[in-house]
N, C-alpha and C. Protein backbone atom coordinates (compact mmCIF):
# COMPACT_ATOMS: atom_id res chain seq x y z
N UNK A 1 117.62 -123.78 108.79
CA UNK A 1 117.20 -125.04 108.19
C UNK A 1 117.45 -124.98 106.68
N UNK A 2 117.97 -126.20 106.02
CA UNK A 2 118.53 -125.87 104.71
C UNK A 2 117.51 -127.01 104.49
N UNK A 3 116.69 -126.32 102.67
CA UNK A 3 116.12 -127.04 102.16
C UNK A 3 116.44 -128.32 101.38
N UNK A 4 115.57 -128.88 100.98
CA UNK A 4 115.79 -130.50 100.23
C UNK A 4 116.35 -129.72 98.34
N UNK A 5 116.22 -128.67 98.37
CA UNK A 5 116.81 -128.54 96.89
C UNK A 5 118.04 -127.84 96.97
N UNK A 6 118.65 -127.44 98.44
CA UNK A 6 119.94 -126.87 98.28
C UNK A 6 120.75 -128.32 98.67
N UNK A 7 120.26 -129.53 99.34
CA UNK A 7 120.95 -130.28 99.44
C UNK A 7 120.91 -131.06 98.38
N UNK A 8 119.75 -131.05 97.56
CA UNK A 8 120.04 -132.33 96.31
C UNK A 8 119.43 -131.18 95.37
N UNK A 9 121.08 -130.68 95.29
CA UNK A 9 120.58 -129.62 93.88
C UNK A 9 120.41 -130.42 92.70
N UNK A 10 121.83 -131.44 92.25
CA UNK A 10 122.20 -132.70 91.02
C UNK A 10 120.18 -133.07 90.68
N UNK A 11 119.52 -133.74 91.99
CA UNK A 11 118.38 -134.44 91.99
C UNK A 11 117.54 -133.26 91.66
N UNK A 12 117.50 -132.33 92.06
CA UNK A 12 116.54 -131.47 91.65
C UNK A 12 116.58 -130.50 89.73
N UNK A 13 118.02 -130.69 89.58
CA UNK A 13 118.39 -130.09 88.39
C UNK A 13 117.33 -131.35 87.20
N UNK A 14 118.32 -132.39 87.53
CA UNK A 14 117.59 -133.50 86.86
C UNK A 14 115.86 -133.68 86.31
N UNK A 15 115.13 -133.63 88.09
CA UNK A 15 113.86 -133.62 87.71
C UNK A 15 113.27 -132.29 86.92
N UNK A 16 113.64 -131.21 86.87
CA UNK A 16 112.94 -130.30 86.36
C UNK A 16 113.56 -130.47 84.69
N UNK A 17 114.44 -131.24 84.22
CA UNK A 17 115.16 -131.28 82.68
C UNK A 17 114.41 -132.20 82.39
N UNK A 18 113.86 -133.38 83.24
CA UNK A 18 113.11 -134.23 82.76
C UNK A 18 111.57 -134.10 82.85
N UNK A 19 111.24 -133.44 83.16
CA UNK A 19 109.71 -132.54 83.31
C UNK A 19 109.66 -131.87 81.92
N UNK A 20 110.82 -130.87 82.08
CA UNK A 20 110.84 -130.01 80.53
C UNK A 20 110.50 -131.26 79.51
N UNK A 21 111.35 -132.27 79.07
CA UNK A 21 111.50 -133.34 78.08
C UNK A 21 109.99 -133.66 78.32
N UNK A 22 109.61 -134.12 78.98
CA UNK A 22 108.16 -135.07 79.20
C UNK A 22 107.04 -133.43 78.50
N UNK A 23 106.95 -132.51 78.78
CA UNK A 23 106.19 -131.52 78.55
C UNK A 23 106.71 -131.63 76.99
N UNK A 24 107.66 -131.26 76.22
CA UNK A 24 108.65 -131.09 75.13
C UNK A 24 107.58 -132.39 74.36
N UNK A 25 107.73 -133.52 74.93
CA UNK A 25 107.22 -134.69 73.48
C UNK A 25 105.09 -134.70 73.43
N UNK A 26 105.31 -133.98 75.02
CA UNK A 26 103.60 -134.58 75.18
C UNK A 26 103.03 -133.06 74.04
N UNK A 27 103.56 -131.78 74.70
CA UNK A 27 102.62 -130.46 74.14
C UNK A 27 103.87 -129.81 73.05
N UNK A 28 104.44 -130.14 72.21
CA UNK A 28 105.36 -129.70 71.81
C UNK A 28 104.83 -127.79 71.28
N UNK A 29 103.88 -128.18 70.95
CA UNK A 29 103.44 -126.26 70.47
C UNK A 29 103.30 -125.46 72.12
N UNK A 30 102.82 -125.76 72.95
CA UNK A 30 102.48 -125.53 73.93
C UNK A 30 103.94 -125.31 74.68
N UNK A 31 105.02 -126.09 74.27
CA UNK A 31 106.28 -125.85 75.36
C UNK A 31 107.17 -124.99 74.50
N UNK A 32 107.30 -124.97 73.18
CA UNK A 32 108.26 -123.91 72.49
C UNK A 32 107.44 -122.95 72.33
N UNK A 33 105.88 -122.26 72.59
CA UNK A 33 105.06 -121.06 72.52
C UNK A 33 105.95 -120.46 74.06
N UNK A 34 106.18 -121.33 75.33
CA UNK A 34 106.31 -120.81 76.59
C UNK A 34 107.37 -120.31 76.48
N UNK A 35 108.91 -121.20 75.86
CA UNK A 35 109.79 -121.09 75.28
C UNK A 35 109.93 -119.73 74.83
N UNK A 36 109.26 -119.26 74.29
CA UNK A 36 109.86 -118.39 73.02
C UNK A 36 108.93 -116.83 73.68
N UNK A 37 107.77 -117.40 74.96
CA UNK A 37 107.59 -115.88 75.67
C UNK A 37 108.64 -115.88 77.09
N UNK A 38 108.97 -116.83 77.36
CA UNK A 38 110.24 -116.75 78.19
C UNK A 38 111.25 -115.73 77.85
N UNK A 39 111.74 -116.04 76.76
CA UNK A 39 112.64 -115.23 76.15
C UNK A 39 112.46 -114.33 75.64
N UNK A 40 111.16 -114.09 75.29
CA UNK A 40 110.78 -112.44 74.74
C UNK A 40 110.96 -111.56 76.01
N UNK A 41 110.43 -112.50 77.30
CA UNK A 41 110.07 -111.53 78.42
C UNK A 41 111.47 -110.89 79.36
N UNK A 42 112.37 -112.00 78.97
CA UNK A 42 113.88 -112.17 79.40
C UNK A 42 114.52 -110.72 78.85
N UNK A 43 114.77 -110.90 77.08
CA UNK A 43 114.95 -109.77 76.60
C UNK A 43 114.36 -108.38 76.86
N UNK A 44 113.17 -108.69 76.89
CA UNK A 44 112.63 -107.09 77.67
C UNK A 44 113.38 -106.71 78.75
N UNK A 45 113.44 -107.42 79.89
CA UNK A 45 113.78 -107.18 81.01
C UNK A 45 115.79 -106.66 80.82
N UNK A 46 116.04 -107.83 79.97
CA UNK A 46 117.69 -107.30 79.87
C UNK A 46 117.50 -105.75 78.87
N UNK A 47 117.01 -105.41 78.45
CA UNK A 47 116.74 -104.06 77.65
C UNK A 47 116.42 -103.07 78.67
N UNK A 48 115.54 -103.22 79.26
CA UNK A 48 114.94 -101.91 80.25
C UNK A 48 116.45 -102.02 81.48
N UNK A 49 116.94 -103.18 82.02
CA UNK A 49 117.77 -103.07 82.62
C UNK A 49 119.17 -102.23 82.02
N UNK A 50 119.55 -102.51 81.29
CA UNK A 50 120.95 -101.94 80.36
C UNK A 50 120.44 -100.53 79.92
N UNK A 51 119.24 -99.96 79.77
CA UNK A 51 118.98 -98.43 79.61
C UNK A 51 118.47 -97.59 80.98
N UNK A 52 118.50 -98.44 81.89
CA UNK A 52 118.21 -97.93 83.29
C UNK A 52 119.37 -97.73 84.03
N UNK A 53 120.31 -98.37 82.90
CA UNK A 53 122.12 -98.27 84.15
C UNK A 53 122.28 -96.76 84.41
N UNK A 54 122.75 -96.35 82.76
CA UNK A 54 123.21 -95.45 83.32
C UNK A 54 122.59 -94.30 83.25
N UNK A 55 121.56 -94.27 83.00
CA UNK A 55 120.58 -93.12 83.94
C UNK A 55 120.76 -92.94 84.87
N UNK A 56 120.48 -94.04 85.75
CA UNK A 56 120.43 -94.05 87.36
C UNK A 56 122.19 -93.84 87.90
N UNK A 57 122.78 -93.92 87.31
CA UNK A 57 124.33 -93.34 87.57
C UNK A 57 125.07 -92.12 87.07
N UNK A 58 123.86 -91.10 86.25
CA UNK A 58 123.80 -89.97 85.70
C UNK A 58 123.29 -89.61 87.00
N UNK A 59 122.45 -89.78 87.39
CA UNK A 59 121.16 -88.96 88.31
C UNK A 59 121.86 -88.99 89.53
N UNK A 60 122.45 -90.07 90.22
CA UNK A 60 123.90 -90.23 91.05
C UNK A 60 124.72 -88.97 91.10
N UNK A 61 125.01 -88.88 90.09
CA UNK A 61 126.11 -88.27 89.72
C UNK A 61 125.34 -86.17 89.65
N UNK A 62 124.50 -86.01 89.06
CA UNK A 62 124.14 -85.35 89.41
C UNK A 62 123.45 -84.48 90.67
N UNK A 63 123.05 -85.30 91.59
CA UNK A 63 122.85 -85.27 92.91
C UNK A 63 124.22 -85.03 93.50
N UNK A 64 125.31 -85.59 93.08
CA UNK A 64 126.35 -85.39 94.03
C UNK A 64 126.73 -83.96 93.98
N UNK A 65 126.51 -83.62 92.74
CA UNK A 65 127.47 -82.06 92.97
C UNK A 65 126.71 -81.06 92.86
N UNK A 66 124.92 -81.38 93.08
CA UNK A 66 124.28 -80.18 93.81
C UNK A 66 124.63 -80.29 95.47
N UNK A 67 124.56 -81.78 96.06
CA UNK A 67 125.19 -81.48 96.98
C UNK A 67 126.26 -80.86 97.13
N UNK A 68 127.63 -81.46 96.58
CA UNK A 68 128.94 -80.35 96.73
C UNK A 68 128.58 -79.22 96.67
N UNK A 69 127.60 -78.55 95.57
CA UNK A 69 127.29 -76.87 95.78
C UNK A 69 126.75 -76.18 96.92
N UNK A 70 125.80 -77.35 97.23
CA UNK A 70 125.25 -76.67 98.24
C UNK A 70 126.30 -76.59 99.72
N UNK A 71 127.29 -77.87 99.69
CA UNK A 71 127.90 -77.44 100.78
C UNK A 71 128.87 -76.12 100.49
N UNK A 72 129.43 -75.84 99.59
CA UNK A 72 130.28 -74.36 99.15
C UNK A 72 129.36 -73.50 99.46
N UNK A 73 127.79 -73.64 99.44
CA UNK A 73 127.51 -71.94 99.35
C UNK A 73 127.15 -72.07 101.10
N UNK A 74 127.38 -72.65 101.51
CA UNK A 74 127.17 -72.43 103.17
C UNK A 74 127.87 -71.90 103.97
């Protein structure tokens, strides 16, 4: 069953830009405060992600060739 927002994505894009605008003129401190922890929280997340790469593809990588050792000493 496909939902009403994969079929009217256009209608659904719309109402949530015009929600933002209506929030934007009514609470203006209130919508650029959310604004601006959105994006603090965004940046965190792209930070911990981009220093978690390649750790986790070090540690990969290290696992592989205790395995390879361990299969040589068998």
């Amino acid at each position: 069953m496909v939902s009403f927002a994969q079929n009217h994505a256009i209608v659904v894009i719309l109402m949530i830009v015009l929600g933002l605008i209506l929030f934007m003129v009514r609470k203006p401190k209130l919508f650029f405060s959310l604004i601006g922890l959105g994006l603090l929280l965004a940046g965190l997340v792209y930070v911990i992600l981009s220093i978690s790469g390649p750790g986790s593809e070090q540690k990969k990588k290290l696992i592989h060739q205790e395995e390879e050792q361990s299969d040589t000493n068998r």
